[in-house]
PDB file of N, CA and C in Angstrom:
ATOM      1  N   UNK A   1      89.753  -1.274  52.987  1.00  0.00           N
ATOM      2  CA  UNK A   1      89.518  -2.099  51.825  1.00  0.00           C
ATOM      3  C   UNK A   1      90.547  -1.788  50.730  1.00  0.00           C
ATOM      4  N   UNK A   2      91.087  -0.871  50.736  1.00  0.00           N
ATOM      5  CA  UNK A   2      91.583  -0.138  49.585  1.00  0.00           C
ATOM      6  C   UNK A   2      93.180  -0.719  49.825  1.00  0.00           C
ATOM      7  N   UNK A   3      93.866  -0.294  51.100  1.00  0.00           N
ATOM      8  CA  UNK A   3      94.648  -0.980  51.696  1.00  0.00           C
ATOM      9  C   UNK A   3      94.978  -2.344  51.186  1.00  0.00           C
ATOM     10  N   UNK A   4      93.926  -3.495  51.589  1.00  0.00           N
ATOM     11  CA  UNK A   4      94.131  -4.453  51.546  1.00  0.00           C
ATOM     12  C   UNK A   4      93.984  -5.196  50.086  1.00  0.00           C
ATOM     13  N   UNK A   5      93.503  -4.148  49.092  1.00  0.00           N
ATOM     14  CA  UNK A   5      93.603  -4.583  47.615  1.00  0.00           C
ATOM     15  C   UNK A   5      95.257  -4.109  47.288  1.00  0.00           C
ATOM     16  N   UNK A   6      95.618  -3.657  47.400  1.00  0.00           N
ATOM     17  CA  UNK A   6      97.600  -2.318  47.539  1.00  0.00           C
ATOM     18  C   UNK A   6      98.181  -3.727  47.643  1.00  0.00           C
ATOM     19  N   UNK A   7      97.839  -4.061  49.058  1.00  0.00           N
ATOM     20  CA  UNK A   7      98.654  -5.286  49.880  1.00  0.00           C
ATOM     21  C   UNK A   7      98.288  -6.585  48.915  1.00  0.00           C
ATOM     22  N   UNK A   8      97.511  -6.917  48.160  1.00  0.00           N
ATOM     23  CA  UNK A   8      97.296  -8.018  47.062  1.00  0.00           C
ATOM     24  C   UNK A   8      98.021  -7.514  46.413  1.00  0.00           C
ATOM     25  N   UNK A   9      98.404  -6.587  45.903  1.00  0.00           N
ATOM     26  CA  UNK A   9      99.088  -6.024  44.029  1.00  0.00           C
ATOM     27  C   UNK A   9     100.108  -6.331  44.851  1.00  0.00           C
ATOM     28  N   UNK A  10     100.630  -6.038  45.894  1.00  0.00           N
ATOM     29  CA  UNK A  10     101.949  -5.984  46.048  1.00  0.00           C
ATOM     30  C   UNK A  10     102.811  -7.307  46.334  1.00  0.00           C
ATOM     31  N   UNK A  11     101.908  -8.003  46.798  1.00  0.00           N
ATOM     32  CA  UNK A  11     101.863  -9.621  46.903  1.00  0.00           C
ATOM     33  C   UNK A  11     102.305 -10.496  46.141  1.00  0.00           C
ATOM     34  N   UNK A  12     100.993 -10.313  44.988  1.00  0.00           N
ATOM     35  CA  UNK A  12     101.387 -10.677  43.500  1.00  0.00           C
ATOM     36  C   UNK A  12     102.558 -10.042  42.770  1.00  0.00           C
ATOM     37  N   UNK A  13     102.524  -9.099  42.938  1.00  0.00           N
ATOM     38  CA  UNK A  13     103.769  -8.621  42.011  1.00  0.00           C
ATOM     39  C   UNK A  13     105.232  -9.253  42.462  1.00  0.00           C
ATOM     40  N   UNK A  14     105.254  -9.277  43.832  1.00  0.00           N
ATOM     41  CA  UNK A  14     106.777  -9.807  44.245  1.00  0.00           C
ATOM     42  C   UNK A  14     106.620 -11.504  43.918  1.00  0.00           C
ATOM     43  N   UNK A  15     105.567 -11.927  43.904  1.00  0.00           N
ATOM     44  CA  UNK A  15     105.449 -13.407  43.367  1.00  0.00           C
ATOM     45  C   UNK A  15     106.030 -14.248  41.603  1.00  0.00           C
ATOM     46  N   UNK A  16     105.232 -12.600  41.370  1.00  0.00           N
ATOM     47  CA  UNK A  16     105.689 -12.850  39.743  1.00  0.00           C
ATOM     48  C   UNK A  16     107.107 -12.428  39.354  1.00  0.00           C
ATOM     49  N   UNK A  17     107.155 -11.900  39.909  1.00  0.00           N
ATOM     50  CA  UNK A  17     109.073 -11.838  39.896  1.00  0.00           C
ATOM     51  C   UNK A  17     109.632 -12.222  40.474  1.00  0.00           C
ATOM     52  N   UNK A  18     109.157 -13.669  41.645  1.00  0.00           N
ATOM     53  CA  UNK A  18     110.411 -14.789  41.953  1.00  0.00           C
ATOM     54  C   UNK A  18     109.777 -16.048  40.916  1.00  0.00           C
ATOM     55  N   UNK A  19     108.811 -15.779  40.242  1.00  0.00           N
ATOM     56  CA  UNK A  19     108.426 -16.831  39.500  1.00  0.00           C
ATOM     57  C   UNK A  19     108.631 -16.982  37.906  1.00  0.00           C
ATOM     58  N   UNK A  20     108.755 -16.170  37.421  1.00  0.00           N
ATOM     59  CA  UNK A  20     108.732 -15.685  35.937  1.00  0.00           C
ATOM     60  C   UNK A  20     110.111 -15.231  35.499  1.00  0.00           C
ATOM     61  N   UNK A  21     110.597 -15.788  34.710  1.00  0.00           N
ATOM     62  CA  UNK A  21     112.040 -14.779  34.443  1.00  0.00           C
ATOM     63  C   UNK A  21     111.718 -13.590  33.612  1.00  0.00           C
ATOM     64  N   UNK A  22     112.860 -12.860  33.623  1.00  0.00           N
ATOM     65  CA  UNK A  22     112.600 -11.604  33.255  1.00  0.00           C
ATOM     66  C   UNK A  22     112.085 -11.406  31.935  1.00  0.00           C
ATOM     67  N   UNK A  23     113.458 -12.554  30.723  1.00  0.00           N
ATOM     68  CA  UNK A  23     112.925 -12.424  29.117  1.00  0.00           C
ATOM     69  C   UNK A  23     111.477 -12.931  28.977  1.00  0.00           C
ATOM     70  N   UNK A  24     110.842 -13.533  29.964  1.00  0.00           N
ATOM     71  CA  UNK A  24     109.408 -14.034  29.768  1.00  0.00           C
ATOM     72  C   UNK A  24     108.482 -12.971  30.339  1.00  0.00           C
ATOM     73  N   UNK A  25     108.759 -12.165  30.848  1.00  0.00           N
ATOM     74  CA  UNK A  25     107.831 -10.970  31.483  1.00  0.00           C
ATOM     75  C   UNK A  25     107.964 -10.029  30.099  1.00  0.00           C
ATOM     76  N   UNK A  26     109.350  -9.713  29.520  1.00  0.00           N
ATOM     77  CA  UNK A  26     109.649  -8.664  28.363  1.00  0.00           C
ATOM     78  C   UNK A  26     108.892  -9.257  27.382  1.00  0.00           C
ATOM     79  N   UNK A  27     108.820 -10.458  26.931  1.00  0.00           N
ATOM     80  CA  UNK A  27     108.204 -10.700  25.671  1.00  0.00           C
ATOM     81  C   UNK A  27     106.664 -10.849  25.590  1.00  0.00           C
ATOM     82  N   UNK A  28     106.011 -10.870  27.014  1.00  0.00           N
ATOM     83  CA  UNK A  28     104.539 -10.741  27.423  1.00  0.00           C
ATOM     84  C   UNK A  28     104.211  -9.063  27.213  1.00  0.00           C
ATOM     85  N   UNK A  29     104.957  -8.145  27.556  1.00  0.00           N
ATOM     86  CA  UNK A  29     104.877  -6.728  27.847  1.00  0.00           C
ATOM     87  C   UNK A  29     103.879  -5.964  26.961  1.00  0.00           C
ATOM     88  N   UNK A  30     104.105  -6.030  25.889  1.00  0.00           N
ATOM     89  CA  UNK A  30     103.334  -5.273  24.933  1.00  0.00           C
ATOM     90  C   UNK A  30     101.746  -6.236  24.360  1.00  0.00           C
ATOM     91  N   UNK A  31     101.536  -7.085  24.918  1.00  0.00           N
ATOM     92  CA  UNK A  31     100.478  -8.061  24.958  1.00  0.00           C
ATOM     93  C   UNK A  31      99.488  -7.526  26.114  1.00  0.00           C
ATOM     94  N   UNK A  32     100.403  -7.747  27.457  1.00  0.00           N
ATOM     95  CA  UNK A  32     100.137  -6.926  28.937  1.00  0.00           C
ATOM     96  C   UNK A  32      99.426  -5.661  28.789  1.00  0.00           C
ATOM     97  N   UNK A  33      99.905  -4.957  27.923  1.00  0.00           N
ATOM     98  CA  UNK A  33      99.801  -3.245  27.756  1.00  0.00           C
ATOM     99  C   UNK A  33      98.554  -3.117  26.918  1.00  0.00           C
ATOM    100  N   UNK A  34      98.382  -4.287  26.242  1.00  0.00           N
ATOM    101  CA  UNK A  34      97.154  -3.993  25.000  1.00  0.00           C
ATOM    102  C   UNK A  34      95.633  -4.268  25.903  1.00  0.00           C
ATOM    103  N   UNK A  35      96.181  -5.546  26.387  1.00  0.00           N
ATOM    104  CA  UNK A  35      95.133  -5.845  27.389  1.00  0.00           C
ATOM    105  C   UNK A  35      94.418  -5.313  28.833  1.00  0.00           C
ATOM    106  N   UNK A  36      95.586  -4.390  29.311  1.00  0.00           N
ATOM    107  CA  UNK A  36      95.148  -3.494  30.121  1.00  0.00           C
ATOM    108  C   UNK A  36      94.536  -2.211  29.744  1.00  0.00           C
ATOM    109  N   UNK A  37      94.538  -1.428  28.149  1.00  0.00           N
ATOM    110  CA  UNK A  37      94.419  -0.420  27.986  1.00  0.00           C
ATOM    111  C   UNK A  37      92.867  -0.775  27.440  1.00  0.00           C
ATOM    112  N   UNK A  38      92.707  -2.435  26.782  1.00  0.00           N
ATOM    113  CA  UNK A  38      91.222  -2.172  26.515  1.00  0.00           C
ATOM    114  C   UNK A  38      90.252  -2.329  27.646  1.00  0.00           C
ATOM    115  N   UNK A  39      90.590  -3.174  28.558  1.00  0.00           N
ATOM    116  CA  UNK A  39      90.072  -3.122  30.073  1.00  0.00           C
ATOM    117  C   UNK A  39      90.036  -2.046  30.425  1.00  0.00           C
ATOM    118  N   UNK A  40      90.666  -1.154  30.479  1.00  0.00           N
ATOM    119  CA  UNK A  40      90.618   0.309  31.153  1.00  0.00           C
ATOM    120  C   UNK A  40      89.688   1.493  30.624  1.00  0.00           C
ATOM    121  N   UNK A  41      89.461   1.016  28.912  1.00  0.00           N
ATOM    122  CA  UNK A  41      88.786   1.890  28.243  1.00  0.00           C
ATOM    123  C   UNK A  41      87.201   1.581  27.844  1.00  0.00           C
ATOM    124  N   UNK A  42      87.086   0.155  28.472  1.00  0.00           N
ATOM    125  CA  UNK A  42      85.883  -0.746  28.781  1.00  0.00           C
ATOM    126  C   UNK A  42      85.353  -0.125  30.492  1.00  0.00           C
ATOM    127  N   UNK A  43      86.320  -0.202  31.257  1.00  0.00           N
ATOM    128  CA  UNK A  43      85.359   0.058  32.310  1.00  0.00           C
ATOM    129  C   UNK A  43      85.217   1.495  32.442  1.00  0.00           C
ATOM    130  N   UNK A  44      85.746   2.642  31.744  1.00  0.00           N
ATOM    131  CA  UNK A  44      85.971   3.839  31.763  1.00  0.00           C
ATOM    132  C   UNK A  44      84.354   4.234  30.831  1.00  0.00           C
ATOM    133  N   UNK A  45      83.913   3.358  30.132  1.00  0.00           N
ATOM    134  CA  UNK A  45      82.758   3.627  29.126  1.00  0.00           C
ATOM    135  C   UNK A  45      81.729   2.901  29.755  1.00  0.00           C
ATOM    136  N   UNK A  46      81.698   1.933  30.613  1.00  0.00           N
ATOM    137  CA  UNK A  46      80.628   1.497  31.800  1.00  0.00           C
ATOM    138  C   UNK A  46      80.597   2.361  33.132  1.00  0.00           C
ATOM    139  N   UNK A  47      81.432   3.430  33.743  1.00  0.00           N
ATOM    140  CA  UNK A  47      81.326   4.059  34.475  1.00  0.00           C
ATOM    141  C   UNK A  47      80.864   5.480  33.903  1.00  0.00           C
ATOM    142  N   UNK A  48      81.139   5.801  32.845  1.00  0.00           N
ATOM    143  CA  UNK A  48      80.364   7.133  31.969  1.00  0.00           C
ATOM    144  C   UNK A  48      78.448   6.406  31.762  1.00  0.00           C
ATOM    145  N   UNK A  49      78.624   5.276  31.547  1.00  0.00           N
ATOM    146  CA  UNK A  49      76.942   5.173  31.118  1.00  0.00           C
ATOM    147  C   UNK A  49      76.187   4.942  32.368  1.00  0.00           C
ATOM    148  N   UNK A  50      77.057   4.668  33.392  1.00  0.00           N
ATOM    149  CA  UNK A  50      76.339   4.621  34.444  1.00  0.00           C
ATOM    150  C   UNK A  50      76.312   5.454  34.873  1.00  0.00           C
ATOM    151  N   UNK A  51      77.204   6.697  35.188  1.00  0.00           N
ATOM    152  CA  UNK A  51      77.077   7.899  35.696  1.00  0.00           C
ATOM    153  C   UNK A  51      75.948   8.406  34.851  1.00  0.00           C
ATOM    154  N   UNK A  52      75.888   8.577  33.388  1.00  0.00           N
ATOM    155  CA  UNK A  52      75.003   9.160  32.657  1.00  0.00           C
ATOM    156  C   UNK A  52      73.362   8.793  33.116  1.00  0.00           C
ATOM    157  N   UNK A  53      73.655   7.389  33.331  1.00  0.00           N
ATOM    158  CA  UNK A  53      71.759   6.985  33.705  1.00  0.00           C
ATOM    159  C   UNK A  53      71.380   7.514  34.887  1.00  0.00           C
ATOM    160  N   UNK A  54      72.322   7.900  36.303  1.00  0.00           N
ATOM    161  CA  UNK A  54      71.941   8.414  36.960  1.00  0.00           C
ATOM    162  C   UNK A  54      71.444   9.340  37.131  1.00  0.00           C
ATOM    163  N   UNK A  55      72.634  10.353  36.425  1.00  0.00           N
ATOM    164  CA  UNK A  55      72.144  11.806  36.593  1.00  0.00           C
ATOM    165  C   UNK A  55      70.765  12.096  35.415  1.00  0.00           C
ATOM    166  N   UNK A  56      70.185  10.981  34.421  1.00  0.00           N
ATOM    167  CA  UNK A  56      68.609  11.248  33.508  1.00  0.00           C
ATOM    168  C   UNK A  56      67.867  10.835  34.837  1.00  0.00           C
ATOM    169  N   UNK A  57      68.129   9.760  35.319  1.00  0.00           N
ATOM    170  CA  UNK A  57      67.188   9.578  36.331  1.00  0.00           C
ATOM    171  C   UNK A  57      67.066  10.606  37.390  1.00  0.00           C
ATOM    172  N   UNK A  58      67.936  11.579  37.909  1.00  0.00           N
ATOM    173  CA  UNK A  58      67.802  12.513  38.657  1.00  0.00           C
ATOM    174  C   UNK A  58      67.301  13.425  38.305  1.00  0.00           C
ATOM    175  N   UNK A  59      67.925  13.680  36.956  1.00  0.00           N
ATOM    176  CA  UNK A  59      67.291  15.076  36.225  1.00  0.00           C
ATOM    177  C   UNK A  59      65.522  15.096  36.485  1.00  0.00           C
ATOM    178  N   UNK A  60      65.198  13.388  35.671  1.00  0.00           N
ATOM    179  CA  UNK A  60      63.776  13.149  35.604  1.00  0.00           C
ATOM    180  C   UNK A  60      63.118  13.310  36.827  1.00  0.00           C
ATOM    181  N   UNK A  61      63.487  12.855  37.731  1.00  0.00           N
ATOM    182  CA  UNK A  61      62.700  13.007  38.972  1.00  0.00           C
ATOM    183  C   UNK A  61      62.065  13.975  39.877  1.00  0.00           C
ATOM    184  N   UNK A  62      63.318  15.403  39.343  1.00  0.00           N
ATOM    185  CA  UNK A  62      64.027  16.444  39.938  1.00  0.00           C
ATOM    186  C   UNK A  62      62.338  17.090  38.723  1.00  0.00           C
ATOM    187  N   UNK A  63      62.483  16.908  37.687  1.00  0.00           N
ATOM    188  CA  UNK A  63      60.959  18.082  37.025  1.00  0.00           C
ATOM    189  C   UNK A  63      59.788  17.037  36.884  1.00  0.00           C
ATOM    190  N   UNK A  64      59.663  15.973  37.268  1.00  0.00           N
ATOM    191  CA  UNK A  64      58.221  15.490  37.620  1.00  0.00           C
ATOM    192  C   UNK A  64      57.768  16.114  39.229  1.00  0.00           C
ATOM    193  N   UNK A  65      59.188  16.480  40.162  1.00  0.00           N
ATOM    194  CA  UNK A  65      58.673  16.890  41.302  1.00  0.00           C
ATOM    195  C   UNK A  65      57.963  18.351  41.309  1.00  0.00           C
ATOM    196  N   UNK A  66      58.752  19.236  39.805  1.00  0.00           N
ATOM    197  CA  UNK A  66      58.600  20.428  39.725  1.00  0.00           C
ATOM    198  C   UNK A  66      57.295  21.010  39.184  1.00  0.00           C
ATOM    199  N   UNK A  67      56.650  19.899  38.584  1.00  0.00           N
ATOM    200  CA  UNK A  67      55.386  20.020  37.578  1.00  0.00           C
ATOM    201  C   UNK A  67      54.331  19.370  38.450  1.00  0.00           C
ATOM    202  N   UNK A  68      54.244  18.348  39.224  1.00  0.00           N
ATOM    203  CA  UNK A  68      53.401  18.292  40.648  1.00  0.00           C
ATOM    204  C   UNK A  68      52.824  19.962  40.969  1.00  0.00           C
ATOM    205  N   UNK A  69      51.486  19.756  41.034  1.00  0.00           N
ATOM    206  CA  UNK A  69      51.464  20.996  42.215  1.00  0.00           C
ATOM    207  C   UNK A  69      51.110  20.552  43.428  1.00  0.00           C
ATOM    208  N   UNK A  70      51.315  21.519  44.066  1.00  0.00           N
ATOM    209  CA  UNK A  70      51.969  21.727  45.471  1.00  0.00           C
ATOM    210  C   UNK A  70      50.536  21.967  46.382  1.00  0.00           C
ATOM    211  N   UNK A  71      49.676  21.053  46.514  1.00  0.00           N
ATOM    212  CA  UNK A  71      48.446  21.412  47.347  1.00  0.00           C
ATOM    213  C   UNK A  71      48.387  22.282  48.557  1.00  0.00           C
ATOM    214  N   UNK A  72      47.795  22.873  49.375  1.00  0.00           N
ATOM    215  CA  UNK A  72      47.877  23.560  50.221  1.00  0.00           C
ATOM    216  C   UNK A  72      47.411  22.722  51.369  1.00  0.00           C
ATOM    217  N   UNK A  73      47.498  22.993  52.792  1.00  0.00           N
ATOM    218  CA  UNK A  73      47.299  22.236  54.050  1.00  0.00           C
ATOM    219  C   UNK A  73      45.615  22.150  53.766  1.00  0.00           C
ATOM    220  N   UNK A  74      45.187  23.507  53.267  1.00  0.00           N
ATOM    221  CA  UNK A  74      43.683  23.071  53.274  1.00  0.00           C
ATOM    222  C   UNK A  74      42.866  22.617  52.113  1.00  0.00           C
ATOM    223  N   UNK A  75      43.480  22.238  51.222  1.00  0.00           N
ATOM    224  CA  UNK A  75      42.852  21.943  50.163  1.00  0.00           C
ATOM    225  C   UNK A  75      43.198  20.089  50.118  1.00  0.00           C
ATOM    226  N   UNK A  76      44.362  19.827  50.871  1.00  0.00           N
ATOM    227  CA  UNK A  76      44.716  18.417  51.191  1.00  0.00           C
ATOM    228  C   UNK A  76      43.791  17.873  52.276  1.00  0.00           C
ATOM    229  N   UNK A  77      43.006  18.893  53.421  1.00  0.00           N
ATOM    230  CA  UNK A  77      42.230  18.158  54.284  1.00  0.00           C
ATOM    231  C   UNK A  77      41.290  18.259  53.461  1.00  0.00           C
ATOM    232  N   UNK A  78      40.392  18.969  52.896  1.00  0.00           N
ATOM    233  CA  UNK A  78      39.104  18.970  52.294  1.00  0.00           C
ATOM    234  C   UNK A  78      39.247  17.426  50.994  1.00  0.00           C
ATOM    235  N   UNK A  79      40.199  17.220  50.904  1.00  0.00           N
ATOM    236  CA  UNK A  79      39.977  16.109  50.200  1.00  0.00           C
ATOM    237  C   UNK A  79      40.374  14.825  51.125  1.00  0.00           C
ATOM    238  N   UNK A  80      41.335  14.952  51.961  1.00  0.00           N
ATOM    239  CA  UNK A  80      40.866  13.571  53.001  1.00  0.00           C
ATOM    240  C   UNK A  80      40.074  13.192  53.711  1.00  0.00           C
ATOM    241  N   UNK A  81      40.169  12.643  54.113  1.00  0.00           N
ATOM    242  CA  UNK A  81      39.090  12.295  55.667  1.00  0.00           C
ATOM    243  C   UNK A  81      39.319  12.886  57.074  1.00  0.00           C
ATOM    244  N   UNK A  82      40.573  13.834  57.293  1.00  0.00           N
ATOM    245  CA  UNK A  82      40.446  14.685  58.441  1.00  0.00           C
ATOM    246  C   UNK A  82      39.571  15.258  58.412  1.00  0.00           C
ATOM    247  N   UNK A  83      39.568  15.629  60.018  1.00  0.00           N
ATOM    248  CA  UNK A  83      38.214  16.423  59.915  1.00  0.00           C
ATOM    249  C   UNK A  83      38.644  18.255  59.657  1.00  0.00           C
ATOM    250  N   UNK A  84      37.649  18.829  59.481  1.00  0.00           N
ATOM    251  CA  UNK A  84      37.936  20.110  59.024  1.00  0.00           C
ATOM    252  C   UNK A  84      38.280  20.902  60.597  1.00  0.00           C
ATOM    253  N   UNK A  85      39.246  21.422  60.689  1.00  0.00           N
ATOM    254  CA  UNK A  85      39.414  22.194  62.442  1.00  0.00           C
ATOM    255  C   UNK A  85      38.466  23.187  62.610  1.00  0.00           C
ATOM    256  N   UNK A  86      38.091  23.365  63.558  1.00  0.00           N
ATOM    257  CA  UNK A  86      37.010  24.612  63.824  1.00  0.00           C
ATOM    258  C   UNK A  86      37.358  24.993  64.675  1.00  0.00           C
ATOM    259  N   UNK A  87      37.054  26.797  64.689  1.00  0.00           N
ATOM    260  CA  UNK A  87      37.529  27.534  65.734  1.00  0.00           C
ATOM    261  C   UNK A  87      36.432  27.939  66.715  1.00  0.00           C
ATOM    262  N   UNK A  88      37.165  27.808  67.783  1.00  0.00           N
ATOM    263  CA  UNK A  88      36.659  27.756  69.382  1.00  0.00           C
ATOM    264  C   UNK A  88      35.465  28.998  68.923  1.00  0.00           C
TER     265      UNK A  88
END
């Protein structure tokens, strides 16, 4: 997959330079640069809040499991409906 996104950039790029002259690429440049750096600093602050919600949601999960107690084999049958084992 990763490959075949490489092989698009590289595609496009040789496209835009049989298509575009050069003084029209130079005078876009610093327009180019503004617009890529807030894109970059946009998805860089959606991949921090998403990383962040994960790891509350893990954290959370991780001490509701810890504050559960931990029933024992026989204190879990005496409250189901197995039957109680008896010895021979």
């Amino acid at each position: 997959m990763v490959g075949l996104a490489a092989l698009g950039a590289v595609l496009f790029e040789l496209m835009v330079h049989q298509f575009l002259p050069i003084e029209f690429r130079r005078r876009h440049n610093d327009v180019a640069a503004a617009i890529f750096s807030v894109v970059g600093v946009t998805f860089a602050l959606l991949l921090a809040f998403v990383a962040m919600l994960a790891g509350t949601a893990s954290t959370r999960r991780r001490l509701l499991l810890m504050q559960r107690p931990q029933p024992s084999l026989a204190s879990a049958m005496l409250q189901s409906d197995w039957p109680v084992p008896r010895r021979p």
